[in-house]
Protein backbone atom coordinates (compact mmCIF):
# COMPACT_ATOMS: atom_id res chain seq x y z
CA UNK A 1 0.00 0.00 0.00
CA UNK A 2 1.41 3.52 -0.72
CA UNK A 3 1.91 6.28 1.77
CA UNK A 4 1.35 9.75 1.84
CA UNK A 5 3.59 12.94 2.45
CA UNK A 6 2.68 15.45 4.60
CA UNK A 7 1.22 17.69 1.78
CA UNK A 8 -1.09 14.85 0.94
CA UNK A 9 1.00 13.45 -2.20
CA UNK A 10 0.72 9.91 -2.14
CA UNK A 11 4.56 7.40 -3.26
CA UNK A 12 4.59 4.81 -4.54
CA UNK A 13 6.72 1.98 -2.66
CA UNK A 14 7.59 4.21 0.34
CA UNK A 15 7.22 2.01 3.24
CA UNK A 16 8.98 4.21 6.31
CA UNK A 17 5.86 4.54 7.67
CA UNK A 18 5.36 0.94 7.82
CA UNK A 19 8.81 0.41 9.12
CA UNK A 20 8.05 3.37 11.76
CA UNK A 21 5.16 1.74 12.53
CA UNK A 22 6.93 -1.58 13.36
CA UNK A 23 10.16 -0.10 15.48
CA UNK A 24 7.27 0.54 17.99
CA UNK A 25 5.73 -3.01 17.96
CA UNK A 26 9.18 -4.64 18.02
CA UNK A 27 9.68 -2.14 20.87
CA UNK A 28 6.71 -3.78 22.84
CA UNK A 29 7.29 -7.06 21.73
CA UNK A 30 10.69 -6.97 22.92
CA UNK A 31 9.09 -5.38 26.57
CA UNK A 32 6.68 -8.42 26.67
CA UNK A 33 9.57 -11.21 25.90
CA UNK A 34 12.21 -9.50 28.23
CA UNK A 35 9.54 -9.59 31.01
CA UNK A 36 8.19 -13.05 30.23
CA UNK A 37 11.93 -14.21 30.34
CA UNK A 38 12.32 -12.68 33.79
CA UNK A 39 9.23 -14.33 35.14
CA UNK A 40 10.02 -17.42 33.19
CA UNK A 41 12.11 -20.30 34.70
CA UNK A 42 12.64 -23.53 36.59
CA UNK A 43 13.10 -22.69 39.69
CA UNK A 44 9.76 -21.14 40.54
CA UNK A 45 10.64 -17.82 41.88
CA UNK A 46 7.91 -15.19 40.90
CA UNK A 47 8.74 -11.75 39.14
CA UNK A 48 5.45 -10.69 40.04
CA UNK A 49 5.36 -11.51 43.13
CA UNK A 50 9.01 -10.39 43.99
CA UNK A 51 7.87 -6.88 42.58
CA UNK A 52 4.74 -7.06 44.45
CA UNK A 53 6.45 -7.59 48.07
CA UNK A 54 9.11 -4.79 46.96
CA UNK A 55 6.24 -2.65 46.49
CA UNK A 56 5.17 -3.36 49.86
CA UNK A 57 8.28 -2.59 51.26
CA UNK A 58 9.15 -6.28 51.98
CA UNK A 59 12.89 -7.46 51.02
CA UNK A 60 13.06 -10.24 48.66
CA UNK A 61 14.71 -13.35 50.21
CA UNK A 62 17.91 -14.38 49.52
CA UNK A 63 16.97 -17.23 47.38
CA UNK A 64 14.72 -15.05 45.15
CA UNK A 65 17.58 -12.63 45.06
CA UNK A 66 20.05 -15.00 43.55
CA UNK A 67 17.71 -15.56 41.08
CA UNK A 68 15.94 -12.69 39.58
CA UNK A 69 18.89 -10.67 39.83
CA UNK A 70 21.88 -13.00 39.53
CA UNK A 71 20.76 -15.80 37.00
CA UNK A 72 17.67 -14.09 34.87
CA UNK A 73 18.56 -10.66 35.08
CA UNK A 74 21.63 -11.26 33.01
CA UNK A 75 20.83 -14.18 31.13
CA UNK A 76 17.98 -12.02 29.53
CA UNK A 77 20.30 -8.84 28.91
CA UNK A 78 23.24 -11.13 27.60
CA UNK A 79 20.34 -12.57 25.24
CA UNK A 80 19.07 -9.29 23.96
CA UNK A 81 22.55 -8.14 23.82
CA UNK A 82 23.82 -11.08 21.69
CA UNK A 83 20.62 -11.29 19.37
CA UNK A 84 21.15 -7.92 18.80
CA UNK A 85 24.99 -8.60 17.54
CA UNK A 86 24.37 -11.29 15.60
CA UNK A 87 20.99 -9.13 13.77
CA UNK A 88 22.58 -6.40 13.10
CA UNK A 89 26.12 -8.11 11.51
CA UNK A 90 23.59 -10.07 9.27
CA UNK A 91 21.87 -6.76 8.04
CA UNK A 92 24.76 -5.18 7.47
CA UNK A 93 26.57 -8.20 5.32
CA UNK A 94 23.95 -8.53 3.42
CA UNK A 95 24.28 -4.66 2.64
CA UNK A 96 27.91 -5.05 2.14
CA UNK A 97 27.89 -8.33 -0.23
CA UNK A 98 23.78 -6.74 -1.48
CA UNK A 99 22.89 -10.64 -0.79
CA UNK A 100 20.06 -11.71 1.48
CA UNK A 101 21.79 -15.15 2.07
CA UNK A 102 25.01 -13.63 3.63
CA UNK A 103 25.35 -14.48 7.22
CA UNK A 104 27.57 -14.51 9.78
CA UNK A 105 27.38 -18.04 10.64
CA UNK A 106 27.04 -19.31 7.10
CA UNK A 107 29.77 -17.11 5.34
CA UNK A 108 32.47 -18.16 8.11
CA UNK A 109 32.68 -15.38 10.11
CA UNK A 110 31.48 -16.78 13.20
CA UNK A 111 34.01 -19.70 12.83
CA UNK A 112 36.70 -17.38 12.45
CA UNK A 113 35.41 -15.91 15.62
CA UNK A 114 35.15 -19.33 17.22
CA UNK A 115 38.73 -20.08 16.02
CA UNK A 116 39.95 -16.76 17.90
CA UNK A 117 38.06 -17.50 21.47
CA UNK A 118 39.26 -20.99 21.43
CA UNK A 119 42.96 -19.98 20.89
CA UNK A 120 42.22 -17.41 23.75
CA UNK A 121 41.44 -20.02 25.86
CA UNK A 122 43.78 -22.82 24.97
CA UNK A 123 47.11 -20.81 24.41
CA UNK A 124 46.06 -17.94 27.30
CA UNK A 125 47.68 -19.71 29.88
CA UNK A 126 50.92 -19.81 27.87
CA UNK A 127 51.24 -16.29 27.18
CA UNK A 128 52.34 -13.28 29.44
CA UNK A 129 49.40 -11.45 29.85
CA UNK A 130 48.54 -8.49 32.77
CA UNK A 131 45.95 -9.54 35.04
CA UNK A 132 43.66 -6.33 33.70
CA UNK A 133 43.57 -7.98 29.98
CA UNK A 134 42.81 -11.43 30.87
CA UNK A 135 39.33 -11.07 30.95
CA UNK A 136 38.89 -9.44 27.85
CA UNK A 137 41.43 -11.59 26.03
CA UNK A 138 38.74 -14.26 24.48
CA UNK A 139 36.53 -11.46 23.56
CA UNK A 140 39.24 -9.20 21.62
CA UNK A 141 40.63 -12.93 19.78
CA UNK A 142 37.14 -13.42 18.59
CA UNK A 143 36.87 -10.29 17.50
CA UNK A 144 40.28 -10.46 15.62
CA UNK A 145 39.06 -13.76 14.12
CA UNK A 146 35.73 -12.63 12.98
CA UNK A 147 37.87 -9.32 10.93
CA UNK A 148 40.60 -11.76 9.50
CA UNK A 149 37.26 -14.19 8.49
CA UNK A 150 35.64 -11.10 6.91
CA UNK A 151 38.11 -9.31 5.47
CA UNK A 152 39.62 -12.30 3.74
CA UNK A 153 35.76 -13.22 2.58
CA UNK A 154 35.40 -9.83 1.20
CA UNK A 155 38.55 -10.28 -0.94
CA UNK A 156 37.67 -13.66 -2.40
CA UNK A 157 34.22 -12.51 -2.80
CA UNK A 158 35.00 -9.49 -4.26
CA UNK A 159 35.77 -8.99 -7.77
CA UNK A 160 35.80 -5.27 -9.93
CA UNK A 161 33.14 -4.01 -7.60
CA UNK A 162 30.87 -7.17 -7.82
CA UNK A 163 30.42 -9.94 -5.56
CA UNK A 164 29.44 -13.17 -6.69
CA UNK A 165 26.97 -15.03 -4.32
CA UNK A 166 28.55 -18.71 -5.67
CA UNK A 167 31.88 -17.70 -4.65
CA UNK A 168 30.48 -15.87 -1.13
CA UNK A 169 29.18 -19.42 -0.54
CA UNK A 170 31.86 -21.65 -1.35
CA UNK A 171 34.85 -19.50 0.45
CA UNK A 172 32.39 -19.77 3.58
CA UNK A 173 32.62 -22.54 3.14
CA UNK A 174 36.01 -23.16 2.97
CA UNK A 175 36.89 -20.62 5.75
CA UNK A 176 34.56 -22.70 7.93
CA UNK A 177 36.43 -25.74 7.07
CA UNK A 178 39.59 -23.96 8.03
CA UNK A 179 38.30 -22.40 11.07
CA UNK A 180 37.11 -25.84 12.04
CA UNK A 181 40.28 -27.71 11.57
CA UNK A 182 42.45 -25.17 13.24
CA UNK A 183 40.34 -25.36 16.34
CA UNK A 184 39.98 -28.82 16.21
CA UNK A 185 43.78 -28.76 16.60
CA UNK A 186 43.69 -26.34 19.48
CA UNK A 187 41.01 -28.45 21.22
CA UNK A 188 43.05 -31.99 20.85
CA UNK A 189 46.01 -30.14 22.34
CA UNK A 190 43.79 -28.40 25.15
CA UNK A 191 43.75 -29.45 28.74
CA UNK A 192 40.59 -31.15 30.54
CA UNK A 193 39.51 -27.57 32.22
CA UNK A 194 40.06 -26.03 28.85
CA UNK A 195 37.90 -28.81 27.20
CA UNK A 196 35.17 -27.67 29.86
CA UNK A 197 34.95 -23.96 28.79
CA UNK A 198 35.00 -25.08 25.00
CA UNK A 199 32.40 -27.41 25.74
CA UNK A 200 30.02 -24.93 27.46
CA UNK A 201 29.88 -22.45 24.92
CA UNK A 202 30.44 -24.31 21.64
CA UNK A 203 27.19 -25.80 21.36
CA UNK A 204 25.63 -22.11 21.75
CA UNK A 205 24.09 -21.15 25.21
CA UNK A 206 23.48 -18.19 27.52
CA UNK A 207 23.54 -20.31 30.40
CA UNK A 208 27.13 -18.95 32.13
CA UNK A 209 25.78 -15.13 31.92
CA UNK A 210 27.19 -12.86 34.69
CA UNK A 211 26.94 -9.13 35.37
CA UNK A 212 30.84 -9.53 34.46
CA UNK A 213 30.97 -11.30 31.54
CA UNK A 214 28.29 -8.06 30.74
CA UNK A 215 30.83 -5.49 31.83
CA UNK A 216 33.49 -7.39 29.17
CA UNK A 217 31.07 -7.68 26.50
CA UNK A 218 28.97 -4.77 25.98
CA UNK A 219 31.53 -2.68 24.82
CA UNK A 220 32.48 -4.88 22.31
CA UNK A 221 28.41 -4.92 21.39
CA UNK A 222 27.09 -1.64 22.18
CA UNK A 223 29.56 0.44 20.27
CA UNK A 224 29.00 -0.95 17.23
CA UNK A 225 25.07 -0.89 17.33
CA UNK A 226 25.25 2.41 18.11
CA UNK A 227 27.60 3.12 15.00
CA UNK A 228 25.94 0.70 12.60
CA UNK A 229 23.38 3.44 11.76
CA UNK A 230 25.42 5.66 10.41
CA UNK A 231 26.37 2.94 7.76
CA UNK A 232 22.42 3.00 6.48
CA UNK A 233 22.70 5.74 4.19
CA UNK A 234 26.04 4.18 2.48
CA UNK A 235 24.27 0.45 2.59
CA UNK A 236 21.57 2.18 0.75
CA UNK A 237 23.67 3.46 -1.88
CA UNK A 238 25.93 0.70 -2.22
CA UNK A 239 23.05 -1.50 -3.13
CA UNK A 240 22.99 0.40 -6.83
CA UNK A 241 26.58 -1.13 -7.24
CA UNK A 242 30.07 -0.15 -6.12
CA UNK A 243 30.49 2.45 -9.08
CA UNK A 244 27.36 3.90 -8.80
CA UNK A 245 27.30 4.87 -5.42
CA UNK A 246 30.51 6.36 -5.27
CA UNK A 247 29.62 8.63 -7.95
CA UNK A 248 26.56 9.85 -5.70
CA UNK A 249 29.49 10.54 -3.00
CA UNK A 250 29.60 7.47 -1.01
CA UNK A 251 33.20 6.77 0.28
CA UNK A 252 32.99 2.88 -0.65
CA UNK A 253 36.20 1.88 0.61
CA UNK A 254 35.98 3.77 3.85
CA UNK A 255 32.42 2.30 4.46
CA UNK A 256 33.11 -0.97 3.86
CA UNK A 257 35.75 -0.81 6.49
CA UNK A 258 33.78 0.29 8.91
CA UNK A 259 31.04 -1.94 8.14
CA UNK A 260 33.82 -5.45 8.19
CA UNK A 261 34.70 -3.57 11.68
CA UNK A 262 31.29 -3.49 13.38
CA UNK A 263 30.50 -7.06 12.08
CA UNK A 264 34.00 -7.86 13.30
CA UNK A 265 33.37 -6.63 16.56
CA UNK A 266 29.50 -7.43 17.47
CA UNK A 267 29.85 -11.03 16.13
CA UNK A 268 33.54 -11.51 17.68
CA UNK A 269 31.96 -10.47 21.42
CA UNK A 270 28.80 -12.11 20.61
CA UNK A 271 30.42 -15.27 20.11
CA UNK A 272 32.80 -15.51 22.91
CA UNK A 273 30.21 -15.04 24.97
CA UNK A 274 27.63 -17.40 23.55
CA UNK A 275 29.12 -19.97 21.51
CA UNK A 276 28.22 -20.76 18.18
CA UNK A 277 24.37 -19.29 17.80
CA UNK A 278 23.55 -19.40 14.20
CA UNK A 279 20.83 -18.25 11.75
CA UNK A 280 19.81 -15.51 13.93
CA UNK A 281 21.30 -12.83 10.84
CA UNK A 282 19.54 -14.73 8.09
CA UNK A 283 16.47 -15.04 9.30
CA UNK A 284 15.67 -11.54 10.88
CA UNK A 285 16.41 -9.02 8.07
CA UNK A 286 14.99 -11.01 5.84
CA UNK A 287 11.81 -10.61 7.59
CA UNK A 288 11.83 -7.69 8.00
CA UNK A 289 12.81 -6.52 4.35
CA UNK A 290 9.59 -8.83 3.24
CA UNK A 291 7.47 -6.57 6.24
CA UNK A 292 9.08 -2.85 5.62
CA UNK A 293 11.27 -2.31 2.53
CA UNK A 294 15.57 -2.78 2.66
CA UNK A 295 15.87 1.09 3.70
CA UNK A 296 18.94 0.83 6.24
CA UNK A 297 17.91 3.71 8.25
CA UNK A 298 14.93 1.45 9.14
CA UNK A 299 16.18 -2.43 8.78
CA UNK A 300 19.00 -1.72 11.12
CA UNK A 301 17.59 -0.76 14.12
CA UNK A 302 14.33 -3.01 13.50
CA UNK A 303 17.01 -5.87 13.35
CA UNK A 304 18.64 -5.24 16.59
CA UNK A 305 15.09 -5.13 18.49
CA UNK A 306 13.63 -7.93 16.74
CA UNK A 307 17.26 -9.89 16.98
CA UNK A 308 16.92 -8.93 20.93
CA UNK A 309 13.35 -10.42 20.99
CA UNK A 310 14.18 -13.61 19.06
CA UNK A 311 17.35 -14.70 21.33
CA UNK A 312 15.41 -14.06 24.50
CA UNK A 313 12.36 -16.20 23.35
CA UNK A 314 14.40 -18.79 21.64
CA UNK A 315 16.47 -18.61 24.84
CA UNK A 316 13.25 -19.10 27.20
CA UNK A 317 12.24 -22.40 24.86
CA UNK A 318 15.55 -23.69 24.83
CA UNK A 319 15.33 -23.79 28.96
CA UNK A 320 11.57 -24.72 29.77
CA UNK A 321 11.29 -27.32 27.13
CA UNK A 322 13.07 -29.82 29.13
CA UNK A 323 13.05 -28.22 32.44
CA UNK A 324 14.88 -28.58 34.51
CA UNK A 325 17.45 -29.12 32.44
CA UNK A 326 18.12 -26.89 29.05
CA UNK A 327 18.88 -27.77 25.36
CA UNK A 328 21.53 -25.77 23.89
CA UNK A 329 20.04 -22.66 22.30
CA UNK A 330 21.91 -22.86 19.26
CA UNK A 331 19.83 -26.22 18.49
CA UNK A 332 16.75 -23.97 18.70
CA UNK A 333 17.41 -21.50 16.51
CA UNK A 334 18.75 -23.67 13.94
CA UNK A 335 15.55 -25.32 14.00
CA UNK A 336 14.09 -21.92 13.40
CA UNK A 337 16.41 -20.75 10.89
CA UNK A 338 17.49 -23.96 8.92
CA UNK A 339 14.07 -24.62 7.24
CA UNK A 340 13.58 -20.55 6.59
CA UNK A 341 17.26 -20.55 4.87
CA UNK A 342 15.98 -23.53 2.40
CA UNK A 343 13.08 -21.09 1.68
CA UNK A 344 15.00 -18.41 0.87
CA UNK A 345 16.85 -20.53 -1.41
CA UNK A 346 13.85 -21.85 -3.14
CA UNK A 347 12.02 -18.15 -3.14
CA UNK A 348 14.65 -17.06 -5.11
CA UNK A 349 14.48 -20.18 -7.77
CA UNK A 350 10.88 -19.38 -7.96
CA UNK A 351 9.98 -22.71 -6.92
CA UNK A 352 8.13 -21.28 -4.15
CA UNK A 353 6.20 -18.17 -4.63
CA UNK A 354 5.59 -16.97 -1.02
């Protein structure tokens, strides 16, 4: 449906308002999961009723303490954070290679990330390191693997300004391979307590979040969700070709730097703190393009809510399923996201027409 301007002229295929429209449910939506997510869990303990006796002026025992505030509380910020991340570096990929199939977890980068946070933790206690650094050592190698992942990607990829999706695909692939057997190497080599932390977070999970891990994190995150709008306007323009938008005056080189550096650095953080979560960048701005229109200025932000929302609920089926115990959350949103990739792939065959 076509909107209307201000003066009453009506344009064809202008969908901000939509997209306006939507930041505002994904705003509640995200309210409602966050708060369900709080409320939500095995143990028993009652957000309601915790906020009801605080109201009262009643102090919450320590039991219910431990785990609204210690255990929820950050497992449900960790979650938005890390959907978020992984949202957002999807989005702006698939801006960068102008590809709705790029993704950080198909194209490699999250294996080059998993590649860095596994060296971190193998080879950290072999190297000389000051005791202010060592917590943000895993985060910073994943981070450094994710860039090396991406930036080498973007040079295969790459070829006189046009990318071709069949070669995007295949060195993925082959950086995933890489990735793989590198850290395969590092884990055979690794210790039985280093075995442990590879084991918690590899098969994806928000289950070890801590106001700390938070603190080391959220730079990593925040920063570049806060700086991935300004790359909407280039993303836009880039998405007429390389040549074409820097004759419009987009600085194409200097944006896709920044863009392989906020991918770098939101999927790098995200990962070291979650483990291997995949699909999440696939499936959300693809939705939302079909919903609102590609416009950057809108997709971006939309992405991180909606990302937020999707972790957190996947995150909240993942541990009530089975309760007590939890499955791994990366199972659940490959669940999710596996089937919608093959209908991506068939959509754009035309053998499906939805």
């Amino acid at each position: 449906m076509a909107d209307q301007t201000a003066d009453g002229m009506t344009i064809d295929g202008d969908r901000s308002v939509t997209a306006r429209r939507l930041s505002w449910v994904l705003i509640v939506v995200l309210s409602v999961v966050v708060l369900t997510g709080l409320a939500t869990g095995s143990a028993g303990t009652s957000l309601w009723q915790a906020l009801i006796d605080m109201a009262q002026g009643q102090d919450l025992s320590l039991r219910d303490r431990v785990v609204l505030l210690d255990i929820r509380a950050p497992r449900v910020i960790m979650g938005c954070f890390v959907g978020a991340a992984l949202a957002v570096s999807g989005a702006v990929l698939q801006g960068l290679f102008r590809n709705p199939l790029a993704d950080p977890g198909i194209v490699g980068v999250s294996a080059g990330a998993s590649l860095g946070a596994v060296g971190a933790i193998v080879l950290g206690g072999t190297l000389t390191v000051a005791a202010g650094l060592v917590t943000w050592l895993v985060p910073i190698a994943a981070f450094l693997g994710a860039w090396i992942t991406t930036m080498l990607l973007y040079r295969v990829a790459t070829r006189r300004g046009r990318t071709s999706v069949a070669t995007m695909l295949l060195a993925g692939i082959a950086l995933t391979a890489l990735a793989m057997a590198l850290t395969g190497i590092l884990v055979y080599v690794a210790d039985d307590a280093q075995l442990r932390d590879f084991t918690f977070w590899s098969m994806g999970s928000l289950a070890g979040s801590s106001w700390s891990k938070i603190i080391v994190a959220a730079p990593l995150i925040l920063i570049p969700l806060m700086l991935s709008p300004f790359l909407a306007l280039g993303l836009n323009g880039l998405a007429l070709g390389e040549a074409a938008a820097g004759h419009i005056g987009i600085r194409v080189q200097h944006l896709k730097t920044c863009a392989i550096l906020v991918v770098a650095a939101s999927t790098g953080a995200a990962v070291a703190v979650s483990g291997g979560i995949g699909f999440v960048g696939i499936v959300v701005p693809h939705l939302l393009r079909l919903a609102s229109g590609p416009d950057h200025k809108y997709l971006l932000v939309n992405s991180a809510l909606l990302g937020a929302a999707l972790l957190v609920l996947a995150d909240l089926i993942s541990r009530m399923i089975i309760a007590p115990s939890e499955l791994p959350i990366g199972i659940v949103t490959a669940v999710i996201g596996a089937p919608f990739f093959l209908w991506i792939l068939l959509r754009q065959r035309g053998i499906v027409d939805l």
